[in-house]
PDB file of N, CA and C in Angstrom:
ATOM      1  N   UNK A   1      45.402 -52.984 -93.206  1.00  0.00           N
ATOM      2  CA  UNK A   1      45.651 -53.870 -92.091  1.00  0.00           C
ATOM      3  C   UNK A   1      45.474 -53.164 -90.746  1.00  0.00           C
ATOM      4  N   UNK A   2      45.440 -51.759 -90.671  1.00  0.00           N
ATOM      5  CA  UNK A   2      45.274 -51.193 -89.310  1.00  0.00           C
ATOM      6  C   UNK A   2      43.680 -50.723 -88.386  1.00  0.00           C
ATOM      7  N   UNK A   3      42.759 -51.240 -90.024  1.00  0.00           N
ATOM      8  CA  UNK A   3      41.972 -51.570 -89.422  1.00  0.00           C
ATOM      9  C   UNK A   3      41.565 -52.586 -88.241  1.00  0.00           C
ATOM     10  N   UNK A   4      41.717 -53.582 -88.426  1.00  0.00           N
ATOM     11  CA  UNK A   4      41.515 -54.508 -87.563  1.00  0.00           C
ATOM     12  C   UNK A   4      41.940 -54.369 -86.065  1.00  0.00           C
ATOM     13  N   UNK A   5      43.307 -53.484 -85.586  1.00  0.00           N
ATOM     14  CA  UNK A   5      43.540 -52.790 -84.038  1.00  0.00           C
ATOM     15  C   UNK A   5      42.345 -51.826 -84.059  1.00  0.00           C
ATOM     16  N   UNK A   6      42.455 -51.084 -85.061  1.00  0.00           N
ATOM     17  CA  UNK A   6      40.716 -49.999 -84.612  1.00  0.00           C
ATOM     18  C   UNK A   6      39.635 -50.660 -84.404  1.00  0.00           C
ATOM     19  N   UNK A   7      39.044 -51.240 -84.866  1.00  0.00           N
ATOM     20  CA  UNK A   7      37.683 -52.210 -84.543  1.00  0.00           C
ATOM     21  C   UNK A   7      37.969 -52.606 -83.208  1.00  0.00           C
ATOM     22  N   UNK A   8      39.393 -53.265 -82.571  1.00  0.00           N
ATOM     23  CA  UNK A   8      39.898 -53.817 -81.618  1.00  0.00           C
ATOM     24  C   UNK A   8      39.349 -52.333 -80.424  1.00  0.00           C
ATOM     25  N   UNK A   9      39.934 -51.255 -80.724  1.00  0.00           N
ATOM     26  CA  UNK A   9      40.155 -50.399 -80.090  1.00  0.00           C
ATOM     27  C   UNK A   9      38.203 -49.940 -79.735  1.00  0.00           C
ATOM     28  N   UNK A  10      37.648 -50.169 -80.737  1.00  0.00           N
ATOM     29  CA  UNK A  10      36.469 -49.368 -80.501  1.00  0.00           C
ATOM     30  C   UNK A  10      35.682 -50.120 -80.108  1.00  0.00           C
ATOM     31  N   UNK A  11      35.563 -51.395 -80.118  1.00  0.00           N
ATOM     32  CA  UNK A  11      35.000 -52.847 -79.454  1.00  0.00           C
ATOM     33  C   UNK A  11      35.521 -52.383 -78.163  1.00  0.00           C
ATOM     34  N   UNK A  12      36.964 -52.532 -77.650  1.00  0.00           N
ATOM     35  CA  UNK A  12      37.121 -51.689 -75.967  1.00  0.00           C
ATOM     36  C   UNK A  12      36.400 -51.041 -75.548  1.00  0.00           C
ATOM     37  N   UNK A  13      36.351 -49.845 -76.512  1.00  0.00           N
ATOM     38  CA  UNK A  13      35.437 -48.810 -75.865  1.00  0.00           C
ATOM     39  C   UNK A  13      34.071 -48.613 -75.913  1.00  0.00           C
ATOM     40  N   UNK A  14      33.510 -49.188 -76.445  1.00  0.00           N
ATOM     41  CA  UNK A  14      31.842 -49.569 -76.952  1.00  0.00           C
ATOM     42  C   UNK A  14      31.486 -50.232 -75.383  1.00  0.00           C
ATOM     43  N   UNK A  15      32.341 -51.461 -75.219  1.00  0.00           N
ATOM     44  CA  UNK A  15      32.226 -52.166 -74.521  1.00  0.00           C
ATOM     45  C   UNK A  15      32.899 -52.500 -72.956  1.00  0.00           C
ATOM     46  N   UNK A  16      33.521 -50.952 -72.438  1.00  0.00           N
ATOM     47  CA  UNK A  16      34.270 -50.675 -71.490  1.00  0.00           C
ATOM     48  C   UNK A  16      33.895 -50.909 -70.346  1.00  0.00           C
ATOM     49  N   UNK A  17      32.525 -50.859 -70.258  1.00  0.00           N
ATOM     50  CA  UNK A  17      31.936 -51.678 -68.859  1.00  0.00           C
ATOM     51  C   UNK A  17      31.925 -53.289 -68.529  1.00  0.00           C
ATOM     52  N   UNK A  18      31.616 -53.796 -70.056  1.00  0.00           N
ATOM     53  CA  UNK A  18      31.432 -55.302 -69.801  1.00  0.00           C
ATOM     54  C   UNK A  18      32.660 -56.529 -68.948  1.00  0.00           C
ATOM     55  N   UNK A  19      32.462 -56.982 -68.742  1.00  0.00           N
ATOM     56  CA  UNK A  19      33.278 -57.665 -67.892  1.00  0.00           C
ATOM     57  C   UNK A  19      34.102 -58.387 -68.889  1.00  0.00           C
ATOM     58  N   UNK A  20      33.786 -58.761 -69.731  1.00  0.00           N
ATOM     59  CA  UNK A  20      34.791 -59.461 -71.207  1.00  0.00           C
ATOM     60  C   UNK A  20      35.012 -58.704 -72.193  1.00  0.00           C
ATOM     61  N   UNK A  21      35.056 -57.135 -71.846  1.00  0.00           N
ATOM     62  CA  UNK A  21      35.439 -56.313 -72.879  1.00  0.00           C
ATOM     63  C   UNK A  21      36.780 -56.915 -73.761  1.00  0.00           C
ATOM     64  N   UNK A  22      37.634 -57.043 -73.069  1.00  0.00           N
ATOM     65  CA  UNK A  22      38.997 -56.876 -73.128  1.00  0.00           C
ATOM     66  C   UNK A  22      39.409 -58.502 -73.918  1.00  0.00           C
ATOM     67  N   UNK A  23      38.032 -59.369 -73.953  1.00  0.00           N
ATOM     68  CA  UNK A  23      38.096 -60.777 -74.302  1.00  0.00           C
ATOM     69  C   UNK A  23      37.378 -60.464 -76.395  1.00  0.00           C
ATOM     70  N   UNK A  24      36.432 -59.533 -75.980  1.00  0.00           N
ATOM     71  CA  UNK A  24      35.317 -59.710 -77.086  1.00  0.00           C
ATOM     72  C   UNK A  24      36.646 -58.311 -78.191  1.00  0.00           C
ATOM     73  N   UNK A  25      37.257 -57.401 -77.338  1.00  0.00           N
ATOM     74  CA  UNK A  25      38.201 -56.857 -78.413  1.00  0.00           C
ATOM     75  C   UNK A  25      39.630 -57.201 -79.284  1.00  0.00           C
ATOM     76  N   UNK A  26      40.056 -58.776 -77.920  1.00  0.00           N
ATOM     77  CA  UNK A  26      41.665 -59.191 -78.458  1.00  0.00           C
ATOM     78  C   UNK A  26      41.033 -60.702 -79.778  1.00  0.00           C
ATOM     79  N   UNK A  27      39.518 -60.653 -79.543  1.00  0.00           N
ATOM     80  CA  UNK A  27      38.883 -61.997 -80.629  1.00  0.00           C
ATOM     81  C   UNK A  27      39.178 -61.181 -81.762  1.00  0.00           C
ATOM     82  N   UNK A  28      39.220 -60.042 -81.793  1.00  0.00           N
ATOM     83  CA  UNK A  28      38.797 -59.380 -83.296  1.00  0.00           C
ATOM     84  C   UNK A  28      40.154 -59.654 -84.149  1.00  0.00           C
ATOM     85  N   UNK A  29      41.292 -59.913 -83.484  1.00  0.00           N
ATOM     86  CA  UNK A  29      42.371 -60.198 -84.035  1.00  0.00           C
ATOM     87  C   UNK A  29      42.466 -61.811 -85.008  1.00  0.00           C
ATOM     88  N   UNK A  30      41.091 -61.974 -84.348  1.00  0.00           N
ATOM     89  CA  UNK A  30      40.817 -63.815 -85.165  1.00  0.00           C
ATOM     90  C   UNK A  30      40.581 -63.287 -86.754  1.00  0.00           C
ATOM     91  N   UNK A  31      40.539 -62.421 -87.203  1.00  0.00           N
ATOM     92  CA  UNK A  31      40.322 -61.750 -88.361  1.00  0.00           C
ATOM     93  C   UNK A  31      41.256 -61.233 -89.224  1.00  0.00           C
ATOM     94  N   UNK A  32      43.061 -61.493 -88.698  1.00  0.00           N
ATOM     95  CA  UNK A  32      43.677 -61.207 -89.304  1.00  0.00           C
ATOM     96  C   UNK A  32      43.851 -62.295 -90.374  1.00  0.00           C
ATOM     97  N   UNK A  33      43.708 -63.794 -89.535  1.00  0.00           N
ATOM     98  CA  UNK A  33      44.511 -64.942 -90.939  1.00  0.00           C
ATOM     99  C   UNK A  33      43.463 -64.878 -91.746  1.00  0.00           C
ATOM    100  N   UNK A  34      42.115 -65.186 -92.286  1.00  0.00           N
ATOM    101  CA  UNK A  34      41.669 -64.933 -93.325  1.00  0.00           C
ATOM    102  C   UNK A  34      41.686 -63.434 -94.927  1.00  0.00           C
ATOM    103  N   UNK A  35      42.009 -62.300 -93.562  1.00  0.00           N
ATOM    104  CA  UNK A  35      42.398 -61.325 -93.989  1.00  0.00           C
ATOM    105  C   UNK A  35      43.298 -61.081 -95.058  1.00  0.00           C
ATOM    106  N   UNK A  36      44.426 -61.935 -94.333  1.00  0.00           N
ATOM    107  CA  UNK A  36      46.336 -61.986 -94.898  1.00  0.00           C
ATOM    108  C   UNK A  36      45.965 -63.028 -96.196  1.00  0.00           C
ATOM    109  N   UNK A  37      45.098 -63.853 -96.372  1.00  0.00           N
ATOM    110  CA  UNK A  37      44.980 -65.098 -96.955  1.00  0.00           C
ATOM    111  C   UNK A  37      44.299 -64.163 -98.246  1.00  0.00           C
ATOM    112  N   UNK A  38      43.270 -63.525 -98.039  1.00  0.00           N
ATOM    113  CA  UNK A  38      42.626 -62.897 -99.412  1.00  0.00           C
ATOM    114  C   UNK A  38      43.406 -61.891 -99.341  1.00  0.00           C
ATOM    115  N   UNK A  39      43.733 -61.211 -98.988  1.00  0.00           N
ATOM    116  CA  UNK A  39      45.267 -60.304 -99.580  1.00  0.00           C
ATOM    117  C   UNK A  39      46.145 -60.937-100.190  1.00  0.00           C
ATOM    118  N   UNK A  40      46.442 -62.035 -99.843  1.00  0.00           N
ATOM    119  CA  UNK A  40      47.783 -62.744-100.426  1.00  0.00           C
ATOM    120  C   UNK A  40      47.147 -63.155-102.066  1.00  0.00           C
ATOM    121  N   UNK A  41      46.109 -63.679-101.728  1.00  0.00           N
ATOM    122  CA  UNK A  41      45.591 -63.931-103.511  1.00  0.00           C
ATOM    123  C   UNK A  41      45.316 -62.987-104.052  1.00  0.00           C
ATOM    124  N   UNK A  42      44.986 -61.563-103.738  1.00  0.00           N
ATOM    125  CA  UNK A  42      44.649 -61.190-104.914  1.00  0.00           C
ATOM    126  C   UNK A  42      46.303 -60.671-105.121  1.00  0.00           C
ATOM    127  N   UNK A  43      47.458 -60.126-104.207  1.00  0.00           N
ATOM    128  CA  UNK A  43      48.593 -59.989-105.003  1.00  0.00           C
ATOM    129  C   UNK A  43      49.292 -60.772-105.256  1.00  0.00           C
ATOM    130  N   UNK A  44      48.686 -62.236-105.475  1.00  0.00           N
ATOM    131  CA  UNK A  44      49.341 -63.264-106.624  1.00  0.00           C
ATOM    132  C   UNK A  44      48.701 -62.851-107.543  1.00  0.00           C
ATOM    133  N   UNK A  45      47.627 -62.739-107.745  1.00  0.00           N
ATOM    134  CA  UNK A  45      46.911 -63.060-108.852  1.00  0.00           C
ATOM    135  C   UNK A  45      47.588 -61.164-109.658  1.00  0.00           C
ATOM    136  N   UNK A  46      47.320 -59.947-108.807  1.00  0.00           N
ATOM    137  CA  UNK A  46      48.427 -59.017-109.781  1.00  0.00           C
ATOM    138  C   UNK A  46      49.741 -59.658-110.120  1.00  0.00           C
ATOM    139  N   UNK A  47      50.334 -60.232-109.209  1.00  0.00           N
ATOM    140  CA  UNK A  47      51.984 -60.661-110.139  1.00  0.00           C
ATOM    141  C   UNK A  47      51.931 -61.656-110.948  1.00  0.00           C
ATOM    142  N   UNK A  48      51.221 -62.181-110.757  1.00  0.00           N
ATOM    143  CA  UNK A  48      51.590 -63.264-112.261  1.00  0.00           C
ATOM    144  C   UNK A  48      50.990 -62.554-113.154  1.00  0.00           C
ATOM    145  N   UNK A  49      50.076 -61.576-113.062  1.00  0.00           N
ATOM    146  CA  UNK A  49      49.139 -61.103-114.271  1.00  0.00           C
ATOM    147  C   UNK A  49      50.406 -60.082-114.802  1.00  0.00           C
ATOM    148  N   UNK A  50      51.414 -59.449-113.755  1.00  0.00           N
ATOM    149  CA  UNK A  50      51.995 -58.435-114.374  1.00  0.00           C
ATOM    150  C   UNK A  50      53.481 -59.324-114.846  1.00  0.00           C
ATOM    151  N   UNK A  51      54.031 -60.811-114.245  1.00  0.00           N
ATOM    152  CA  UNK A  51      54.692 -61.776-114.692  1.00  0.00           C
ATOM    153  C   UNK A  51      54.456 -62.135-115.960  1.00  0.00           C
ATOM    154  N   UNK A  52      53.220 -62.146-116.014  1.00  0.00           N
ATOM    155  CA  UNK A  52      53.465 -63.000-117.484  1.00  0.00           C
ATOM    156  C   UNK A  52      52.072 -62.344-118.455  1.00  0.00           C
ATOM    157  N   UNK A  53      52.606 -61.249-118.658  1.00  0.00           N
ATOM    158  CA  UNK A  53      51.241 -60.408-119.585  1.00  0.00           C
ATOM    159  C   UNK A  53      50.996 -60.970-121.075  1.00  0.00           C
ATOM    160  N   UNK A  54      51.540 -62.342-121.281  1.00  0.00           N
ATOM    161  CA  UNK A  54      50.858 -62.909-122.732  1.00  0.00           C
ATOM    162  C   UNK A  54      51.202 -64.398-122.785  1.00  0.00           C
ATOM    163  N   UNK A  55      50.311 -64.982-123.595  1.00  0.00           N
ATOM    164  CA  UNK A  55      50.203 -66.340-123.300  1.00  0.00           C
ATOM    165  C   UNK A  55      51.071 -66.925-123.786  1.00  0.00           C
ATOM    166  N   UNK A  56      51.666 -68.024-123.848  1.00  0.00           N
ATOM    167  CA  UNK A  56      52.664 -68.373-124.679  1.00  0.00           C
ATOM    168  C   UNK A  56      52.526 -68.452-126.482  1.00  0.00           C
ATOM    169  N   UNK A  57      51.401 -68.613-126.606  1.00  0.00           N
ATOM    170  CA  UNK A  57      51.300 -68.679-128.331  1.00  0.00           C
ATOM    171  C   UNK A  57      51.008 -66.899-128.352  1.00  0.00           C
ATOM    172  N   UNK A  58      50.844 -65.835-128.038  1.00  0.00           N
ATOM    173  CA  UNK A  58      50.626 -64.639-128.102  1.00  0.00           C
ATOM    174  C   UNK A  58      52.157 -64.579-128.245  1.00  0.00           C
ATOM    175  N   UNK A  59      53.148 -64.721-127.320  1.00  0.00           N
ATOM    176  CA  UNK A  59      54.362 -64.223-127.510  1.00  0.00           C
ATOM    177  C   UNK A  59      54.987 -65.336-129.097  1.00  0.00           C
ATOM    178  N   UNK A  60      54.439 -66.317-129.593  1.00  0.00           N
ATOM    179  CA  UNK A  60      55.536 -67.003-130.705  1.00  0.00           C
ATOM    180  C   UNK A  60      54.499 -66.417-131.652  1.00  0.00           C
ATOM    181  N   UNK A  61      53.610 -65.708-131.617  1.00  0.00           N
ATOM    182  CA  UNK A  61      53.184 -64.973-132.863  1.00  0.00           C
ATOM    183  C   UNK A  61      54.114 -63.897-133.083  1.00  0.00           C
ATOM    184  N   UNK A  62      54.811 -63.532-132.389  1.00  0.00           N
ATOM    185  CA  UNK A  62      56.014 -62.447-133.154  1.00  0.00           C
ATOM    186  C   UNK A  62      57.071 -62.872-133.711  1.00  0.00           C
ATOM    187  N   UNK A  63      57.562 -64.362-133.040  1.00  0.00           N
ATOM    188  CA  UNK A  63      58.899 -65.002-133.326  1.00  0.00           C
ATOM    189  C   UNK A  63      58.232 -65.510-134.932  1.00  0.00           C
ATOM    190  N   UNK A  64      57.486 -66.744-134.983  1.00  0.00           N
ATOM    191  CA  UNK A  64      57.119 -67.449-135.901  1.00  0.00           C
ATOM    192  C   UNK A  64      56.036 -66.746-136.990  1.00  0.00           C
ATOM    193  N   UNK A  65      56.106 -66.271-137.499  1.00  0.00           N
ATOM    194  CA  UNK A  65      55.214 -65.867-139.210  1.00  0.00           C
ATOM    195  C   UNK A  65      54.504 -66.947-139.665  1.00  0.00           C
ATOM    196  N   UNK A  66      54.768 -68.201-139.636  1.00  0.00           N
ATOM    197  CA  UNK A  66      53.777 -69.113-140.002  1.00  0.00           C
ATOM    198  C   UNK A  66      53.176 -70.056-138.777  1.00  0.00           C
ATOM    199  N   UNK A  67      52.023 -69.874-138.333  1.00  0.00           N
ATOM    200  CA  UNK A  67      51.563 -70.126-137.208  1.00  0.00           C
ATOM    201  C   UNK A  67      51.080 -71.887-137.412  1.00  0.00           C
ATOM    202  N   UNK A  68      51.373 -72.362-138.571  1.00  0.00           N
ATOM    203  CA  UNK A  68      51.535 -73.584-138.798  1.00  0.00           C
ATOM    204  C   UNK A  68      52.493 -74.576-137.927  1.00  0.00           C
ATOM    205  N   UNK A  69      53.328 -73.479-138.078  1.00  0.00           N
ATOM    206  CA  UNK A  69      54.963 -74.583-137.534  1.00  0.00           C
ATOM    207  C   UNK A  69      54.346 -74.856-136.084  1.00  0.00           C
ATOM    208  N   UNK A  70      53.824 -73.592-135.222  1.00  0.00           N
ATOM    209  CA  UNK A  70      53.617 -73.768-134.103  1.00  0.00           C
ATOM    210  C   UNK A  70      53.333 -75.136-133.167  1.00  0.00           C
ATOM    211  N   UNK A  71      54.285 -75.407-132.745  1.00  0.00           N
ATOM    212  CA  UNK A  71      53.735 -76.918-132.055  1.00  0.00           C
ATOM    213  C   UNK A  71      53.652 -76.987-130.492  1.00  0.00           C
ATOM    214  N   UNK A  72      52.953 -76.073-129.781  1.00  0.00           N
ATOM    215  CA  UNK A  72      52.582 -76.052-128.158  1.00  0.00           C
ATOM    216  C   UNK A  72      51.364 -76.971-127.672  1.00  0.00           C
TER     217      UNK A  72
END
């Protein structure tokens, strides 16, 4: 995430003469909500993977021996 102030920071300075420096380096912050958004999925997608590491008929194959009875 601390990328995005550096890009900020080096967009300033790339661009220290321009008259909208200071406009074209505080835009780069438009890059955090998509950012936070694919971060946020992929650590859903680790916690439920580490929530629930077997499917429900994977876990009643240990309870139940006859996979007949099984009724999911």
């Amino acid at each position: 995430m601390a990328v995005i102030p550096i890009i900020s920071v080096l967009i300033a300075i790339i661009f220290h003469s321009h008259e909208f420096a200071g406009l074209f380096a505080g835009l780069t912050y438009v890059i955090y909500t998509p950012v936070m958004m694919l971060h946020g999925k992929s650590v859903d997608r680790k916690r439920i993977k580490l929530l629930n590491p077997f499917s429900p008929t994977e876990l009643m194959d240990g309870i139940v021996e006859n996979k007949d009875e099984l009724e999911i």
